[in-house]
C-alpha atoms as a PDB file:
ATOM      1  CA  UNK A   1     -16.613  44.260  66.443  1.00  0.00           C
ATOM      2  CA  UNK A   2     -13.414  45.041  65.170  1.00  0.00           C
ATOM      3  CA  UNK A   3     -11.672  47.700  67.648  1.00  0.00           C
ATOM      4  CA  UNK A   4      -9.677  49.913  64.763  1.00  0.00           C
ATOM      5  CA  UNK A   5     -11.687  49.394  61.371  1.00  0.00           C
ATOM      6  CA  UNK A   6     -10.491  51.622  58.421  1.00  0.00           C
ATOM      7  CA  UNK A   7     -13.208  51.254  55.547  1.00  0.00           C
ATOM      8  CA  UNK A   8     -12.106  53.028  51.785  1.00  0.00           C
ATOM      9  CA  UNK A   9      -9.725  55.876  52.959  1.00  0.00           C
ATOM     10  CA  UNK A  10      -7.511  57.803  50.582  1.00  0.00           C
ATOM     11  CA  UNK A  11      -5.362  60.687  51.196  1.00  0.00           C
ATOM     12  CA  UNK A  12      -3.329  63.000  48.445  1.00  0.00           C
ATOM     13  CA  UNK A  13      -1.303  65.996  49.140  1.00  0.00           C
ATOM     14  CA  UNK A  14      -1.371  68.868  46.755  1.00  0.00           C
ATOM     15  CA  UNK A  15       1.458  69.621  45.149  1.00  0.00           C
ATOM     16  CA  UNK A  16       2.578  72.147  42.119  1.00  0.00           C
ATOM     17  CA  UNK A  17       2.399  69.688  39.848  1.00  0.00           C
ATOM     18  CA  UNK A  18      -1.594  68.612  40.988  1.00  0.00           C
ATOM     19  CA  UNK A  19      -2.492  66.091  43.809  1.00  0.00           C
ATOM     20  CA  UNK A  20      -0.304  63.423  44.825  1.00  0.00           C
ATOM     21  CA  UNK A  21      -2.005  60.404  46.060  1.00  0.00           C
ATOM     22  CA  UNK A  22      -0.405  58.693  48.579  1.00  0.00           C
ATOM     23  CA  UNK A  23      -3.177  56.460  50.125  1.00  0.00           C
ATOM     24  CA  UNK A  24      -5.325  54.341  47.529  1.00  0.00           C
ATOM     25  CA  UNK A  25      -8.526  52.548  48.770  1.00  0.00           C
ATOM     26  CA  UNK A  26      -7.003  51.662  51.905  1.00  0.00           C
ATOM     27  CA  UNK A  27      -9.537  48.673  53.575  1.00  0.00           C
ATOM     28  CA  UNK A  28      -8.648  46.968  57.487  1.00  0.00           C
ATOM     29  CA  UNK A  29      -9.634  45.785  60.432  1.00  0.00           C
ATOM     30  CA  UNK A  30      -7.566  44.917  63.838  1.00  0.00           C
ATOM     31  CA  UNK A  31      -9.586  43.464  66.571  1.00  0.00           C
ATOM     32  CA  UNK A  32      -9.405  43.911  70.363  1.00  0.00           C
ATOM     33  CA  UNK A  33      -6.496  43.319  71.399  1.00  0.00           C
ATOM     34  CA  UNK A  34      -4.716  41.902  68.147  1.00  0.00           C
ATOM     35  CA  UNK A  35      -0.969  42.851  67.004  1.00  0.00           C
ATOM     36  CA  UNK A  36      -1.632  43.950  63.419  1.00  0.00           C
ATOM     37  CA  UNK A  37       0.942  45.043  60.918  1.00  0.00           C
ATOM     38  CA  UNK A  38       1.637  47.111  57.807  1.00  0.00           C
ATOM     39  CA  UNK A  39       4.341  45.788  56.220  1.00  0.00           C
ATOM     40  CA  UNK A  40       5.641  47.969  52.936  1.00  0.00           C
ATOM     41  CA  UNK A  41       8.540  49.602  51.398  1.00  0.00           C
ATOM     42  CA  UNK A  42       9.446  52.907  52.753  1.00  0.00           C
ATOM     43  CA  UNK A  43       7.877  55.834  51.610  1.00  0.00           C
ATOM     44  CA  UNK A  44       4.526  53.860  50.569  1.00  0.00           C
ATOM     45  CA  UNK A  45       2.751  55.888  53.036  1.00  0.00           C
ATOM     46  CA  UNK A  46       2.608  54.124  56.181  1.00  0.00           C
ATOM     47  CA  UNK A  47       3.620  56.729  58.533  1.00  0.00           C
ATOM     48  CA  UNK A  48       0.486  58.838  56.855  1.00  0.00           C
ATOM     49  CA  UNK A  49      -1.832  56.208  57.782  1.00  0.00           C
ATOM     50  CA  UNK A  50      -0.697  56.258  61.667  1.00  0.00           C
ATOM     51  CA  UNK A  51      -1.352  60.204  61.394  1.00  0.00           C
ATOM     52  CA  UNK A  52      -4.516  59.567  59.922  1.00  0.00           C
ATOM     53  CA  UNK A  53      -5.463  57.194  62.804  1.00  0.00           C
ATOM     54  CA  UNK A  54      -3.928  59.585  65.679  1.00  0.00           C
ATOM     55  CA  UNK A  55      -5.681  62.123  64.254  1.00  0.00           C
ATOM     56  CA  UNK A  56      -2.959  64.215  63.283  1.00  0.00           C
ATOM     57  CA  UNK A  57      -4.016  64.256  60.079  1.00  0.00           C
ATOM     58  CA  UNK A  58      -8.005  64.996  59.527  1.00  0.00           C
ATOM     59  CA  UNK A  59      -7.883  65.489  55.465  1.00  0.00           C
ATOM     60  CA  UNK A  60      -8.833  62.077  54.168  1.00  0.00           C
ATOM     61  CA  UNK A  61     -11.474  60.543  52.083  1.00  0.00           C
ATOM     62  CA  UNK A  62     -13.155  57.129  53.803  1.00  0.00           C
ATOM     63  CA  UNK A  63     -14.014  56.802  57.162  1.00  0.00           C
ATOM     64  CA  UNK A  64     -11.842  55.543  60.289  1.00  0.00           C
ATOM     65  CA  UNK A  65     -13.275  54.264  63.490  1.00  0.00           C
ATOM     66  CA  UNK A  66     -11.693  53.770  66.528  1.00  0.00           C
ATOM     67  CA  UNK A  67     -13.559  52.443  69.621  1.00  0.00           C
ATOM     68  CA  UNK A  68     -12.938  54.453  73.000  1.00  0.00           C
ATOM     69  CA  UNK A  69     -10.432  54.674  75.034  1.00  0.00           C
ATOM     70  CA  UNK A  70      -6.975  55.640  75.655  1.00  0.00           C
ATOM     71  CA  UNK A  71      -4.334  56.320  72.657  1.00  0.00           C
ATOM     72  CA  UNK A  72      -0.654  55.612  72.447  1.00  0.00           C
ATOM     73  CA  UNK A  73       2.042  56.083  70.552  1.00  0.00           C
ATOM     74  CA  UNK A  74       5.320  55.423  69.705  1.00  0.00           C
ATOM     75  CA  UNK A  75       7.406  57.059  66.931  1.00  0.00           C
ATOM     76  CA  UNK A  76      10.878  55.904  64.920  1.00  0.00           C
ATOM     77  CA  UNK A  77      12.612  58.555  67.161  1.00  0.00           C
ATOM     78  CA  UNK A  78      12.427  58.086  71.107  1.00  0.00           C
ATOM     79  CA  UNK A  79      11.254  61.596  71.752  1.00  0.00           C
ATOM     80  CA  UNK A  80      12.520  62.054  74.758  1.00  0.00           C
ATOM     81  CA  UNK A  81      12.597  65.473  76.451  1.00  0.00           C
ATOM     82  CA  UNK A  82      16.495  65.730  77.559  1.00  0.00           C
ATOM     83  CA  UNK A  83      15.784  68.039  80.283  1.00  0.00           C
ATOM     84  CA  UNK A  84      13.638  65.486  81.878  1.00  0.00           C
ATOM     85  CA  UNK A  85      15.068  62.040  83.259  1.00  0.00           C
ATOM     86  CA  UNK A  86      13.456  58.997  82.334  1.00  0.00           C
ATOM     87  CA  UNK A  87      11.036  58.878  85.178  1.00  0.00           C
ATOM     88  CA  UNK A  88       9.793  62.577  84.594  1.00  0.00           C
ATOM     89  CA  UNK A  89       9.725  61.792  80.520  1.00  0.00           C
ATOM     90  CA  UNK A  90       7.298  58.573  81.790  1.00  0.00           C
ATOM     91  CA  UNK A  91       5.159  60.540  83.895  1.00  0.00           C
ATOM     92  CA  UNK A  92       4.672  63.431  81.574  1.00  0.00           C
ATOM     93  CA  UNK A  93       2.138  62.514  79.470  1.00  0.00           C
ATOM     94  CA  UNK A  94       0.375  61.700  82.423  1.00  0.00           C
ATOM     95  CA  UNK A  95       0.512  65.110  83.824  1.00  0.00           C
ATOM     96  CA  UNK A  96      -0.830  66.219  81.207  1.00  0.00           C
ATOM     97  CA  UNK A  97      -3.448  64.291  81.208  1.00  0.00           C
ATOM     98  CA  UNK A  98      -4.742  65.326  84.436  1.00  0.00           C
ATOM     99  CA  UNK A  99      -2.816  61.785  85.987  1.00  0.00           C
ATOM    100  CA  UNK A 100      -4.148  58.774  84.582  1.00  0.00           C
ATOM    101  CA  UNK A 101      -3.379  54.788  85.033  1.00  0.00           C
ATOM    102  CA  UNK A 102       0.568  54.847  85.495  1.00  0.00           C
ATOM    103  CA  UNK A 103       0.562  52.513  88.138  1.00  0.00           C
ATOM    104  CA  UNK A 104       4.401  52.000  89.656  1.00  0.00           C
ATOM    105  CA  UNK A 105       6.713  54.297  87.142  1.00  0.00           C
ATOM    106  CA  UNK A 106       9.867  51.593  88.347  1.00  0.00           C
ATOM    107  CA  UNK A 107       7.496  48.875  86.988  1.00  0.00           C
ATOM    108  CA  UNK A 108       7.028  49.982  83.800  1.00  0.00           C
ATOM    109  CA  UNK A 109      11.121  50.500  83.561  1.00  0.00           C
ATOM    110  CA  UNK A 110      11.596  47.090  84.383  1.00  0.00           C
ATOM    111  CA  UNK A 111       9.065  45.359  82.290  1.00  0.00           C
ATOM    112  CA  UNK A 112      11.343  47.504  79.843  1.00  0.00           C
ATOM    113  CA  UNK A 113      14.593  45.504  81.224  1.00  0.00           C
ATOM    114  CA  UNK A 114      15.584  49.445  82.599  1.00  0.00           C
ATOM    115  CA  UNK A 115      15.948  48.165  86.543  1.00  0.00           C
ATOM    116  CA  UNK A 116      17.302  51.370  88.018  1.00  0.00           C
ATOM    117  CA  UNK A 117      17.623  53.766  85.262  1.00  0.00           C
ATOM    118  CA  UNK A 118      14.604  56.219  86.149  1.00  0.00           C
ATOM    119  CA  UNK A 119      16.975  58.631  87.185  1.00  0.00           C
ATOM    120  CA  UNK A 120      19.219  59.069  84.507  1.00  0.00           C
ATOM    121  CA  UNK A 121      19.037  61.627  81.930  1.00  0.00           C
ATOM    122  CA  UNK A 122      18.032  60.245  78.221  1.00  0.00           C
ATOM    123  CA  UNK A 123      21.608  61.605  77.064  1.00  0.00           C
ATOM    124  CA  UNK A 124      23.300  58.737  79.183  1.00  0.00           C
ATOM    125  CA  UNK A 125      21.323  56.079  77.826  1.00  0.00           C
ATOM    126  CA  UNK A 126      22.091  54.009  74.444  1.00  0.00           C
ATOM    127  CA  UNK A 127      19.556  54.655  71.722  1.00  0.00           C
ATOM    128  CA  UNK A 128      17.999  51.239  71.995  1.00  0.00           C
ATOM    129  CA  UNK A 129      17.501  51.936  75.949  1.00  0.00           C
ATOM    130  CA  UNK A 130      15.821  55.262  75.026  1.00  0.00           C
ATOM    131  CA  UNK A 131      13.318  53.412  72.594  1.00  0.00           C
ATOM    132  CA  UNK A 132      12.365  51.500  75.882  1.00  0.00           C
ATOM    133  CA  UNK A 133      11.747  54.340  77.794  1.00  0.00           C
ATOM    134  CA  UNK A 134       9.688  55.339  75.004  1.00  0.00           C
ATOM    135  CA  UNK A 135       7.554  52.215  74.617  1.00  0.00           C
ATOM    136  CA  UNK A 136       7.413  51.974  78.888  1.00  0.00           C
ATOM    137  CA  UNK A 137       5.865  55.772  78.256  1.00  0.00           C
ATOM    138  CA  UNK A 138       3.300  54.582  75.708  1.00  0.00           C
ATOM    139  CA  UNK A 139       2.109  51.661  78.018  1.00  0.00           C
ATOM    140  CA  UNK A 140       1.864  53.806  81.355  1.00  0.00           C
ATOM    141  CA  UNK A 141      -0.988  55.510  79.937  1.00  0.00           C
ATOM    142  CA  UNK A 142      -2.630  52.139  79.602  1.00  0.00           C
ATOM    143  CA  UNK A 143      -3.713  52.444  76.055  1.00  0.00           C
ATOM    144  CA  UNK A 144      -6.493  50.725  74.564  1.00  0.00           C
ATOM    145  CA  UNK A 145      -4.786  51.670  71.153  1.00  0.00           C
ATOM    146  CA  UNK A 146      -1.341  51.385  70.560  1.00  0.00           C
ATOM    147  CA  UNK A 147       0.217  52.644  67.158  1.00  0.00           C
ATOM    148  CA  UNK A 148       4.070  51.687  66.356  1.00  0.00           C
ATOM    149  CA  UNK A 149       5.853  53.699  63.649  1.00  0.00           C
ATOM    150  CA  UNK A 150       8.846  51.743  62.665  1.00  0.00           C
ATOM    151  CA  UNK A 151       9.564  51.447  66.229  1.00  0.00           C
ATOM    152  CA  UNK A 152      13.018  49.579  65.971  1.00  0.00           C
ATOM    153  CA  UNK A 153      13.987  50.821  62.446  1.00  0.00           C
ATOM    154  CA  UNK A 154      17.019  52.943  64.094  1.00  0.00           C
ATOM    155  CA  UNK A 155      18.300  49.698  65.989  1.00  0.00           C
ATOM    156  CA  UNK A 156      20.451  47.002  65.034  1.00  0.00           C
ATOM    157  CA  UNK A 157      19.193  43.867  64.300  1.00  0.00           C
ATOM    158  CA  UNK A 158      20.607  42.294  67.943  1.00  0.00           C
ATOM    159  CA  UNK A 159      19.316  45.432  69.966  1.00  0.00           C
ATOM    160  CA  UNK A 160      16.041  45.626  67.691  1.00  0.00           C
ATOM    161  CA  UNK A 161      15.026  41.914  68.737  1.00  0.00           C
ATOM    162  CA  UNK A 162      15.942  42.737  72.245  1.00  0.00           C
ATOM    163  CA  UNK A 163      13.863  45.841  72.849  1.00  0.00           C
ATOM    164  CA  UNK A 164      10.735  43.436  70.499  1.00  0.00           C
ATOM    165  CA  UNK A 165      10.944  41.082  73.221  1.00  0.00           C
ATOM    166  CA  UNK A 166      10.237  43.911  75.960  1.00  0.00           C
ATOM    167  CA  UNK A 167       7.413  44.762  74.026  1.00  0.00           C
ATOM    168  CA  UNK A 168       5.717  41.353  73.214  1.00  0.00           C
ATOM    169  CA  UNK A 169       6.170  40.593  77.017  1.00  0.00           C
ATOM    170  CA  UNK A 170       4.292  43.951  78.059  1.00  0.00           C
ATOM    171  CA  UNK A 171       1.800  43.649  75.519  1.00  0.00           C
ATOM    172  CA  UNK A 172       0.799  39.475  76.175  1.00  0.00           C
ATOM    173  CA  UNK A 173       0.357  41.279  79.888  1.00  0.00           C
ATOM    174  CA  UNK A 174      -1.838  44.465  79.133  1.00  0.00           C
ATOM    175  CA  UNK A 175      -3.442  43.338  75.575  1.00  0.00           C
ATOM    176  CA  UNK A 176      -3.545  46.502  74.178  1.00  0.00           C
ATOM    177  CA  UNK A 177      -4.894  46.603  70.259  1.00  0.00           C
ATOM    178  CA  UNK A 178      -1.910  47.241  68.427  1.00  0.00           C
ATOM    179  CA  UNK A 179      -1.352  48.365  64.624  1.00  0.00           C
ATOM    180  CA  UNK A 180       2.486  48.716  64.070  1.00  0.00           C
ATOM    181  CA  UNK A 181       4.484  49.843  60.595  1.00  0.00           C
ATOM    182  CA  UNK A 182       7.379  48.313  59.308  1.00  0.00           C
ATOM    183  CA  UNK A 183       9.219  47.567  56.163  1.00  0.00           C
ATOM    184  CA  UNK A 184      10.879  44.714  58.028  1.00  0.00           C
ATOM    185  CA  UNK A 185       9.620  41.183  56.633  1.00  0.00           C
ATOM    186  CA  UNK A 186      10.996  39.030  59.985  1.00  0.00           C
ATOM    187  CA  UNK A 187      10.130  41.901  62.344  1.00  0.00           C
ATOM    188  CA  UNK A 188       6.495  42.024  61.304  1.00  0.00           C
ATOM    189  CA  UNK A 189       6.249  37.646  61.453  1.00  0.00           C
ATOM    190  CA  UNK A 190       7.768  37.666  64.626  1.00  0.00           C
ATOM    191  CA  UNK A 191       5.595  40.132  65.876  1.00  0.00           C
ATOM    192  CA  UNK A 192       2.673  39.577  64.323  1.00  0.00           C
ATOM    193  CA  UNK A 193      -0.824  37.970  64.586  1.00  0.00           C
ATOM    194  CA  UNK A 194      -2.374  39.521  60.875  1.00  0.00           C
ATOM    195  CA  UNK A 195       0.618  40.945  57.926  1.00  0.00           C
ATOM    196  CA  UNK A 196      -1.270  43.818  55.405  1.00  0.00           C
ATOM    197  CA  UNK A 197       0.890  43.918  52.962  1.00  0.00           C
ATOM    198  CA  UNK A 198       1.060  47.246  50.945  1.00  0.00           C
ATOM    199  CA  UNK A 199       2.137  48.138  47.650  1.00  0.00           C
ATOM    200  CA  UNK A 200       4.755  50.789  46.520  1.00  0.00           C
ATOM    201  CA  UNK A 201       3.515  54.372  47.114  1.00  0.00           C
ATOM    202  CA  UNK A 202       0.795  55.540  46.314  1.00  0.00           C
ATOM    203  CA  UNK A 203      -0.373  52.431  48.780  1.00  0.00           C
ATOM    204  CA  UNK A 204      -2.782  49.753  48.574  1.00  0.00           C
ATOM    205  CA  UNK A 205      -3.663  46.580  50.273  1.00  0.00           C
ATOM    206  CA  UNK A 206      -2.209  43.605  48.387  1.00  0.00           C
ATOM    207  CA  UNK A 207      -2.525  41.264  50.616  1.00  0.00           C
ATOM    208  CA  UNK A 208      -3.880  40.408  54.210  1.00  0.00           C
ATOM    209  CA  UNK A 209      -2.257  37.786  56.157  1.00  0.00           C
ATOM    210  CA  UNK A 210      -2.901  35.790  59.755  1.00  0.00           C
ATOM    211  CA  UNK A 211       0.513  34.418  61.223  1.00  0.00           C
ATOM    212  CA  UNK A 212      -0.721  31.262  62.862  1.00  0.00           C
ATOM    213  CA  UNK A 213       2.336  30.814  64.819  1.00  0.00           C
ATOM    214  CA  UNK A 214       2.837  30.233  68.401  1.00  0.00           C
ATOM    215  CA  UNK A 215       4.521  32.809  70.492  1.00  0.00           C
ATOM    216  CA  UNK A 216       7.394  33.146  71.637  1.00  0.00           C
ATOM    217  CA  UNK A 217       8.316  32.735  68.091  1.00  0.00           C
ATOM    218  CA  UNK A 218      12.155  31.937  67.452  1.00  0.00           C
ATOM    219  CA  UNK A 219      13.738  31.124  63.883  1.00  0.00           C
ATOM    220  CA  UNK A 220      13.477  27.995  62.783  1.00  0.00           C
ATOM    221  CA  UNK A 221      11.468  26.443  59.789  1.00  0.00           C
ATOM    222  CA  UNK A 222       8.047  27.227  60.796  1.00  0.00           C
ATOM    223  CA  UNK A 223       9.126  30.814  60.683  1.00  0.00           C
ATOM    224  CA  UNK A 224      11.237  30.888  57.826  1.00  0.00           C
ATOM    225  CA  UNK A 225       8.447  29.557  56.077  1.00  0.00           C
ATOM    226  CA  UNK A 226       5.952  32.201  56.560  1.00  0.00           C
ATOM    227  CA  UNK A 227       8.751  34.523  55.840  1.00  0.00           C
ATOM    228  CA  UNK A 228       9.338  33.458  52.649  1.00  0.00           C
ATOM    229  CA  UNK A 229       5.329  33.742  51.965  1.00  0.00           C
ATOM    230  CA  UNK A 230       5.303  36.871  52.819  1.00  0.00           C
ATOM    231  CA  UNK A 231       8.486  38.121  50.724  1.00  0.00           C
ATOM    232  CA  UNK A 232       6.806  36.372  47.643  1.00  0.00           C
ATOM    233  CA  UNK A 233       3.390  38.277  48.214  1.00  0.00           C
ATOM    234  CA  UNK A 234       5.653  41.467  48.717  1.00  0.00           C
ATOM    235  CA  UNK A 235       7.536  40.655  45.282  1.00  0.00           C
ATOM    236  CA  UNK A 236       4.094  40.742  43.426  1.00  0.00           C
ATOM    237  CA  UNK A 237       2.902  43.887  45.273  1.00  0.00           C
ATOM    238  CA  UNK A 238       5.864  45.594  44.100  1.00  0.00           C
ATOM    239  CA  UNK A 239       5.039  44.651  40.036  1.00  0.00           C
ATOM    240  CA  UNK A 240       1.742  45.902  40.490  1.00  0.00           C
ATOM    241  CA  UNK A 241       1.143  48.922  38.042  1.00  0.00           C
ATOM    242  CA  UNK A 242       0.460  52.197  40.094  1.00  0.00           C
ATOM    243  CA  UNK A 243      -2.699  54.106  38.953  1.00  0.00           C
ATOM    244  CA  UNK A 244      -2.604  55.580  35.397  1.00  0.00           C
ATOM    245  CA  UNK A 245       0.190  52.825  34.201  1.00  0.00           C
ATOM    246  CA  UNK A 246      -0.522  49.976  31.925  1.00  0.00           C
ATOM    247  CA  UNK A 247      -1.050  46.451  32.672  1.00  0.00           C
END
């Protein structure tokens, strides 16, 4: 049984002008313990989905299920609090969750490649070191469920592959489902085990995906070559006519 399964949901915002859908029809399923992805342009509507799933967001037509457990996430922004320092920002959630699985704070920071920094402030680290303190947050509380909004989108491309590597080395070690958003074709095939592709807003599935690649996966032609599958299904999701338009 699938551990995230999102059957027929829709979502529109109302706006002067009438509803605005931004969500069409929207169909998936990420097993236990699987890296999915939602790879589309930006703006398509992503980022609603993940509120959708969090639960931020209960106004939707369809039904979502989620099995039980424990919920993370991890947003394009670090969220740090800057009066805390990284330690206290890790353990906060925790608190106030009445405790909960940390385990060793200092082991989370260094599965993050942050060896000694649980004392500093989040003002003296770089942004890409924040984003790890972020992601060494999400995984203290052990989640069953992890959701990724465009978690490297603010990175460069070096410091964006570095802090991906953190993460597929903590996740291969606590297997927690994961359904990530991106409009990065490489990021999401390097990350990967299933692409959805979307479509220009008002989003729809166009495509579903499996990456049978073995990790870790570096560039090189075996790579390059699912890339280049997935751009082409991404060029005929974007000439798909959006609802009301002619085909």
């Amino acid at each position: 049984m699938a551990f995230l399964e999102i059957a027929h949901v829709s979502k529109s915002y109302a706006t002067p002008a009438g509803e605005k859908p931004v969500l069409i029809d929207i169909s998936l399923e990420v097993e236990p313990g699987e890296f999915g992805v939602v790879l589309g342009p930006s703006g398509c509507g992503k980022t609603t989905l993940l509120r959708l799933i969090s639960g931020l967001d209960s106004r939707y037509r369809g039904r979502i299920r989620v099995a039980p457990g424990r919920l993370g996430v991890v947003f394009q922004e670090p969220r740090l609090l800057p009066w805390l320092r990284v330690q206290e920002n890790i353990r906060f959630p925790l608190a106030a969750a009445s405790g909960g699985p940390a385990g060793d704070v200092d082991a989370w920071l260094v599965g993050m490649g942050l060896r000694g920094y649980g004392s500093a402030y989040p003002r003296q680290l770089s942004l890409g070191m924040q984003q790890r303190v972020a992601l060494a947050r999400a995984f203290a509380v052990r989640p069953h469920l992890l959701l990724l909004d465009e978690p490297f989108s603010a990175l460069d491309e070096v410091t964006a592959a570095t802090v991906a590597e953190h993460l597929l080395r903590l996740w291969s070690r606590e297997r927690p489902t994961v359904l990530m958003v991106t409009h990065r074709v490489e990021e999401a095939v390097t990350l990967a085990d299933r692409i959805w592709i979307f479509t220009p807003g008002p989003a729809r599935v166009w495509a579903s995906l499996a990456v049978p690649l073995e990790r870790p996966r570096r560039r090189g032609p075996l790579v390059w070559e699912v890339v280049e599958e997935v751009r082409a299904r991404i060029g005929e999701a974007a000439k798909t006519p959006g609802p009301g338009e002619g085909r």
